[in-house]
Protein backbone atom coordinates (compact mmCIF):
# COMPACT_ATOMS: atom_id res chain seq x y z
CA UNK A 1 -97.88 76.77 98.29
CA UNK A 2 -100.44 77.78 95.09
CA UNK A 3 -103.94 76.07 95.53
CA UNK A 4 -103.73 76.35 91.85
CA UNK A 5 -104.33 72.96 89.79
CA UNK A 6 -100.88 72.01 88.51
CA UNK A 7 -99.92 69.75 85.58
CA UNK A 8 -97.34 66.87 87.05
CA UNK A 9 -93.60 67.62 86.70
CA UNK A 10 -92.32 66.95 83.27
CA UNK A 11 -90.54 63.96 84.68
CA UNK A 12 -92.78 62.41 86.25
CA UNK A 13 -95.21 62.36 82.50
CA UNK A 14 -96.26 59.26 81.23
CA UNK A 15 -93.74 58.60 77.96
CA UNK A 16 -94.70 55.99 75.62
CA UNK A 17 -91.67 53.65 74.52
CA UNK A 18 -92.17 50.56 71.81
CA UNK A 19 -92.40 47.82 73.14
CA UNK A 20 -89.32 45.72 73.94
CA UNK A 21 -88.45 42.61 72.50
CA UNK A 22 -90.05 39.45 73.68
CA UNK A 23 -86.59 37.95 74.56
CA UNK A 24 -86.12 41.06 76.65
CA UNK A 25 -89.05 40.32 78.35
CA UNK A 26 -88.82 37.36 79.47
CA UNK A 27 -85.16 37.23 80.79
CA UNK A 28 -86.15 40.07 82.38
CA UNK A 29 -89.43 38.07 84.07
CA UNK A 30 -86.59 35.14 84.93
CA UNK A 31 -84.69 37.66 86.75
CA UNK A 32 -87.20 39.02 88.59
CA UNK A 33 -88.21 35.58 89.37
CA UNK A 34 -85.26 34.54 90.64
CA UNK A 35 -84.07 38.22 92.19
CA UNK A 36 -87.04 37.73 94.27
CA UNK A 37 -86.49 33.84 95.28
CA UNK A 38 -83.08 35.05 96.57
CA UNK A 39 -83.91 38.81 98.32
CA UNK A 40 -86.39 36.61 100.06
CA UNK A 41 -84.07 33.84 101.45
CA UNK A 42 -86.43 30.80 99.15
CA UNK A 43 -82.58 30.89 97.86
CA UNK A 44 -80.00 30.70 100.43
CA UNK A 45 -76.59 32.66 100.27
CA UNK A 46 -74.19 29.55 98.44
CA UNK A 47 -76.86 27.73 96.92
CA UNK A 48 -75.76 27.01 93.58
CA UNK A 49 -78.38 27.43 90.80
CA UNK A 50 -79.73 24.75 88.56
CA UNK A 51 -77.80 24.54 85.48
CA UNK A 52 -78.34 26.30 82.42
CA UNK A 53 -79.99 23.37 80.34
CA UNK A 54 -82.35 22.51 83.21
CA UNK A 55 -82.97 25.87 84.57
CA UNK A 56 -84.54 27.43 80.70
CA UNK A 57 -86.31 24.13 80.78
CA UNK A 58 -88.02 25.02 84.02
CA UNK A 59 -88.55 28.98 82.98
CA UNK A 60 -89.37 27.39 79.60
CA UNK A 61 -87.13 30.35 77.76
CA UNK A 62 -84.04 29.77 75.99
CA UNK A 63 -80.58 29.22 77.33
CA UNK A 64 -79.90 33.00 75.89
CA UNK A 65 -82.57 34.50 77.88
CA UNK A 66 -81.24 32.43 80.91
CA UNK A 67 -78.26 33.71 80.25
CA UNK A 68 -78.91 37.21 80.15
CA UNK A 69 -81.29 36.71 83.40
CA UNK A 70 -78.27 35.41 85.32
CA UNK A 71 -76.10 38.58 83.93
CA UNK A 72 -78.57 40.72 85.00
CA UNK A 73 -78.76 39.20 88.66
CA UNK A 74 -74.58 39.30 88.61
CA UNK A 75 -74.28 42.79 87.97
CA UNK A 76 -76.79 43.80 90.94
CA UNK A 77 -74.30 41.47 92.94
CA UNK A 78 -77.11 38.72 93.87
CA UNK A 79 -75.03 35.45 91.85
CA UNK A 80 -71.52 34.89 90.90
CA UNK A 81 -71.10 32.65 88.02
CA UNK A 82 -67.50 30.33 88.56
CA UNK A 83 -66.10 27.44 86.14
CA UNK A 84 -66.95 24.25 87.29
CA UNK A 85 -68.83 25.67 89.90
CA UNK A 86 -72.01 27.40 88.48
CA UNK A 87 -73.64 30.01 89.20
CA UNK A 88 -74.09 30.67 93.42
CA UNK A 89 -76.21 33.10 95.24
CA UNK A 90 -74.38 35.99 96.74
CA UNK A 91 -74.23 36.53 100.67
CA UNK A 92 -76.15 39.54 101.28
CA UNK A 93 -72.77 41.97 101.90
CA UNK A 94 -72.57 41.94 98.35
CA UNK A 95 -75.65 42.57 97.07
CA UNK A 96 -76.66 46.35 95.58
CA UNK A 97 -79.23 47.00 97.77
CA UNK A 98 -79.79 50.57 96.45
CA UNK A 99 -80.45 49.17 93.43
CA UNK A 100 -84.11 49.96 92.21
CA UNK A 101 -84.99 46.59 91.14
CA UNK A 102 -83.15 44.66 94.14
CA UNK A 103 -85.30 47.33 96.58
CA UNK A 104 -88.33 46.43 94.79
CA UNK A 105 -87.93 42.57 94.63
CA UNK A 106 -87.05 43.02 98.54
CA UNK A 107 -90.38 44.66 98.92
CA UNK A 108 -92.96 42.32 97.12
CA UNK A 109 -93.29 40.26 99.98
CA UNK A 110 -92.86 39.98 103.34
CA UNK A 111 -89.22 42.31 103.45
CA UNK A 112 -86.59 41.23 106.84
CA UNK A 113 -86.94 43.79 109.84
CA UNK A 114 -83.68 44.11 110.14
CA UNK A 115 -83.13 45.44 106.64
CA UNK A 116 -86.04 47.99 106.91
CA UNK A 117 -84.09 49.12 109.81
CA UNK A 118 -80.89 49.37 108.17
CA UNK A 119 -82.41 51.16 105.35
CA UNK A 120 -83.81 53.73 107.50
CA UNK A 121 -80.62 54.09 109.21
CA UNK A 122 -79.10 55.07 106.11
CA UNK A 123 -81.91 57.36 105.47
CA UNK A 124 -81.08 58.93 108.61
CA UNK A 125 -77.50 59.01 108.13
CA UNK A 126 -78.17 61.11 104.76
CA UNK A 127 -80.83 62.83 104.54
CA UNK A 128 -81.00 65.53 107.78
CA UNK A 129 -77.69 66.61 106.52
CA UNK A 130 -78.51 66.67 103.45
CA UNK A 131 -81.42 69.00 104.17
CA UNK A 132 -79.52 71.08 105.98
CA UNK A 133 -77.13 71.78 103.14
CA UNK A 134 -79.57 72.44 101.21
CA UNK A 135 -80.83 74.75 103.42
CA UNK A 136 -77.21 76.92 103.31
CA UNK A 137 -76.89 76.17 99.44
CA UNK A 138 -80.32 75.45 97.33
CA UNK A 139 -80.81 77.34 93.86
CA UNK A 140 -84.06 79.28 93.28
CA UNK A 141 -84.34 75.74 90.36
CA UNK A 142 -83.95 73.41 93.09
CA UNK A 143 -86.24 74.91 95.58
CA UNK A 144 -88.73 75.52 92.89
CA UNK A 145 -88.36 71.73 91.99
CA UNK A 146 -88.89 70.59 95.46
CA UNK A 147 -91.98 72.84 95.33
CA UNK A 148 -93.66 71.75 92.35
CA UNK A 149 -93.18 67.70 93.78
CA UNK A 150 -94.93 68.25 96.49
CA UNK A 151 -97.63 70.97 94.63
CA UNK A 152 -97.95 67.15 92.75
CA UNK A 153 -97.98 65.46 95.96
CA UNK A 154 -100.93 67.82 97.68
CA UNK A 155 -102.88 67.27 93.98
CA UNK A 156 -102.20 63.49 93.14
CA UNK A 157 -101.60 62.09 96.51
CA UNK A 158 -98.95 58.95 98.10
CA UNK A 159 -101.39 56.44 96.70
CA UNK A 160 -100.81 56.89 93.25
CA UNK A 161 -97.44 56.39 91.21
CA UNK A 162 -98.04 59.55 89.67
CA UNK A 163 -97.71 61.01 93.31
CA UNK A 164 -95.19 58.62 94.47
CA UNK A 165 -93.29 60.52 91.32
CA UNK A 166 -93.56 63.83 92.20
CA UNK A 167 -92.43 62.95 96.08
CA UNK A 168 -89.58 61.54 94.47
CA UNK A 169 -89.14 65.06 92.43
CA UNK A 170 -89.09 66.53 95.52
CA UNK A 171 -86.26 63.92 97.32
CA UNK A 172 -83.99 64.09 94.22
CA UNK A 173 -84.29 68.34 94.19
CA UNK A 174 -83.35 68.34 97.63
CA UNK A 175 -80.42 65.86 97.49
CA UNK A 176 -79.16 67.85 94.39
CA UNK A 177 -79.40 70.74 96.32
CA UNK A 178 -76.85 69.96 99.21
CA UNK A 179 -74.32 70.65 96.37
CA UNK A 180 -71.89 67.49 97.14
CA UNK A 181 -71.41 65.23 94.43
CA UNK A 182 -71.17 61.79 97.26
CA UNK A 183 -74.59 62.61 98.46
CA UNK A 184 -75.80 63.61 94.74
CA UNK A 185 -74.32 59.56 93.73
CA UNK A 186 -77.17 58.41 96.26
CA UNK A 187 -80.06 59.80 94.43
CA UNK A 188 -81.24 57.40 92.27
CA UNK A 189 -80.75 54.50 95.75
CA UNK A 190 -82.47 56.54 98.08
CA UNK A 191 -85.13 58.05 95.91
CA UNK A 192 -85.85 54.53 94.81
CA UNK A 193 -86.12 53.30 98.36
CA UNK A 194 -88.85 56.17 99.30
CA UNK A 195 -90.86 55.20 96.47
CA UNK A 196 -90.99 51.67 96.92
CA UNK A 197 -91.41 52.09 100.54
CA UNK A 198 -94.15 54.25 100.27
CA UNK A 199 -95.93 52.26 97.93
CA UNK A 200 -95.33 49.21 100.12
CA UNK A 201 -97.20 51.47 102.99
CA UNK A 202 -99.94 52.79 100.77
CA UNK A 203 -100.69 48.84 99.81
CA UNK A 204 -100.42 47.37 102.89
CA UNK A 205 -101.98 50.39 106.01
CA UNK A 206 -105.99 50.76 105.16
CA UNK A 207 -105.54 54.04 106.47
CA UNK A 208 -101.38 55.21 106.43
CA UNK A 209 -100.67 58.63 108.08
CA UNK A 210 -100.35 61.53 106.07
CA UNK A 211 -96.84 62.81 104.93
CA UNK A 212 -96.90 65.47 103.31
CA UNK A 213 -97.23 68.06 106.57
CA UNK A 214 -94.05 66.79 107.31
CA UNK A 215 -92.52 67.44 104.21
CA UNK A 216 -93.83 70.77 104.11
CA UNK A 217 -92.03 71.24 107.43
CA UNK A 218 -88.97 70.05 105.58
CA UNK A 219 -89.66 72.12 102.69
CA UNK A 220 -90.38 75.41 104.50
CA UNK A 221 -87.11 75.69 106.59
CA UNK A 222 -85.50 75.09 103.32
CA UNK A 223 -86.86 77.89 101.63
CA UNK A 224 -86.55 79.93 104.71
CA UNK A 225 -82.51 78.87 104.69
CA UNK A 226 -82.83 77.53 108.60
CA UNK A 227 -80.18 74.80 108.45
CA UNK A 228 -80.99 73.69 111.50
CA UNK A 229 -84.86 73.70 111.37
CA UNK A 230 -84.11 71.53 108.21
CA UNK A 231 -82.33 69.21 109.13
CA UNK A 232 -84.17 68.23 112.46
CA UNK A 233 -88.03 68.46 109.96
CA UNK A 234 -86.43 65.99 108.03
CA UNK A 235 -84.95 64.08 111.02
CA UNK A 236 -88.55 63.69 111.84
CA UNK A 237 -89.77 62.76 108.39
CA UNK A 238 -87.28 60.00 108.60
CA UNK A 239 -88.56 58.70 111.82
CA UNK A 240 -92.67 58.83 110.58
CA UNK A 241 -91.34 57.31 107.07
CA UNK A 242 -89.71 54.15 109.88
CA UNK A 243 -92.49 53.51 111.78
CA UNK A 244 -95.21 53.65 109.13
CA UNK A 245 -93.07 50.66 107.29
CA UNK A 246 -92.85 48.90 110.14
CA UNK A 247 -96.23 49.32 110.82
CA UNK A 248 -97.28 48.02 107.56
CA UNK A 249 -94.91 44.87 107.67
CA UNK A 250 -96.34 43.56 110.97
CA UNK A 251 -100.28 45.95 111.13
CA UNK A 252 -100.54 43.98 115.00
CA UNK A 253 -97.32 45.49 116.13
CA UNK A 254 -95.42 42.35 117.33
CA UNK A 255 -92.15 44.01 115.37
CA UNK A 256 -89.21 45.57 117.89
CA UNK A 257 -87.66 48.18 116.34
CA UNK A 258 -84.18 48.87 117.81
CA UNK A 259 -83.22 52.08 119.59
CA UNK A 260 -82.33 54.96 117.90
CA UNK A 261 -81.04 58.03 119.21
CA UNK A 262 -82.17 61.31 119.18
C-alpha cells in the first residue's frame, strides 16, 4: 500500500446536480415516510393504506405526489395497489430488500435481528466465493480499483461517507472481479448493504473495531492470487462485519445470534 496522500476515487467525488423539483421532493419525503412506517412493522403486512384524498391531506402534498410516493413504494415491492381494495402493505417475501433505499429505511431505526442475520447470511453466501474468484481471475484494473478504495479507506476512514465510498469501491471491484455476471447483478444490493451497515455501526458503537486490517487481509491474498487465503480473509471479514452490527443494535449484548458454521 503507498503512504502517499491520495485524491478519492473518481466515483466516489462529490458531483453537483440542480436541484430537483419540489414535487419530486416531496413524494419522495412521503415515500420515505411511509417506506420506513412499513420496514419497521408501525405498518403491518395487509394493512390497507388511507385513501388517496385523506392520505395527501395528512402528508399535506397533492394527490399526484401521493401518487407517485405509492408508485415508488410498489416498485420496491413494499404496497400493492388493487381496485376496490386500495393500496395494502406487502408481506415481507416480497419486498426488495437489496434495494438501497428499502436497506436504508430498514436501518434508521431500530432494524429486526433476524433480518441482520439473514443479511449477513447472504453476505456469507456471496462474498468468500466471490473473493476467491477473484483471486483466480482479477484484472490488473480491478485489483488496482480495490487498491485505491481502501488507499481511500486508510486516508478518509469508516466514519465518513467519503470513506464509506471508497470501501464500497473496493466491494464493487472485487465482485466485478469474480468475472460471473449473477454475482456482478448483486453489486449495487450488497454494496448498498455494507455501506449502510457500516454507517449504522459508525453511528451507533462510540468506539467500533477497526476494518480495514481485515480487508487488507482480503485484499492481499487477492493480489497474491491465493484462492483459498481469499476466500477464508473474507469469510472472516464477514463474520467481524456480523457481530459489530449486532453489537451496535443491542451495545448490552442481550441479542442471540444463531449458529453459524465454520
Amino acid at each position: 500500500m503507498t503512504a502517499a496522500p491520495i485524491q478519492p476515487p473518481a466515483t466516489v467525488r462529490k458531483r453537483r446536480r440542480p436541484p430537483r423539483p419540489r414535487s419530486l421532493r416531496l413524494h419522495g419525503t412521503v415515500a420515505r415516510d411511509l417506506g420506513i412506517r412499513i420496514v419497521s412493522g408501525a405498518l403491518a403486512p395487509g394493512e390497507i393504506l388511507e385513501g388517496e384524498i385523506a392520505a395527501s391531506e395528512q402528508f399535506k402534498v397533492s394527490r399526484t405526489a401521493y401518487r407517485e410516493a405509492i408508485r415508488i413504494l410498489a416498485a420496491k415491492g413494499l404496497v400493492t395497489s388493487r381496485p376496490k381494495i386500495g393500496t395494502q402493505v406487502s408481506p415481507r417475501r416480497e419486498w426488495h430488500l437489496l434495494d438501497p433505499d428499502v436497506l436504508a429505511w430498514i436501518f434508521e431505526g431500530e432494524p429486526d435481528e433476524g433480518l441482520i442475520e439473514a443479511l449477513f447470511e447472504l453476505r456469507r453466501i456471496v462474498e468468500p466465493d466471490a473473493a476467491r474468484l477473484a483471486a483466480m481471475r482479477r484484472s490488473d484494473e480491478q485489483l488496482a480499483r480495490m487498491k485505491a478504495g481502501l488507499d481511500g479507506v486508510a486516508q478518509h476512514g469508516f466514519d465518513s461517507e467519503i470513506g464509506r465510498r471508497c470501501d464500497e469501491q473496493f466491494h464493487s471491484a472485487l465482485l466485478e472481479a469474480s468475472d460471473n455476471d449473477f454475482v456482478i447483478s448483486l453489486t449495487s444490493g450488497v454494496a448498498a448493504a455494507i455501506a449502510i451497515t457500516t454507517a449504522f455501526k459508525q453511528h451507533r458503537l462510540p468506539a467500533p473495531h477497526d476494518a480495514l486490517p481485515v480487508h487488507l487481509n482480503v485484499l492481499e491474498a487477492i493480489e497474491a492470487q491465493d484462492p483459498q487465503g481469499a476466500h477464508d480473509a473474507m469469510a472472516r471479514l464477514v463474520e467481524h462485519g456480523l457481530r459489530d452490527t449486532m453489537e451496535a443494535r443491542d451495545p448490552h449484548g442481550r441479542s442471540k445470534m444463531r449458529a453459524v458454521c465454520c
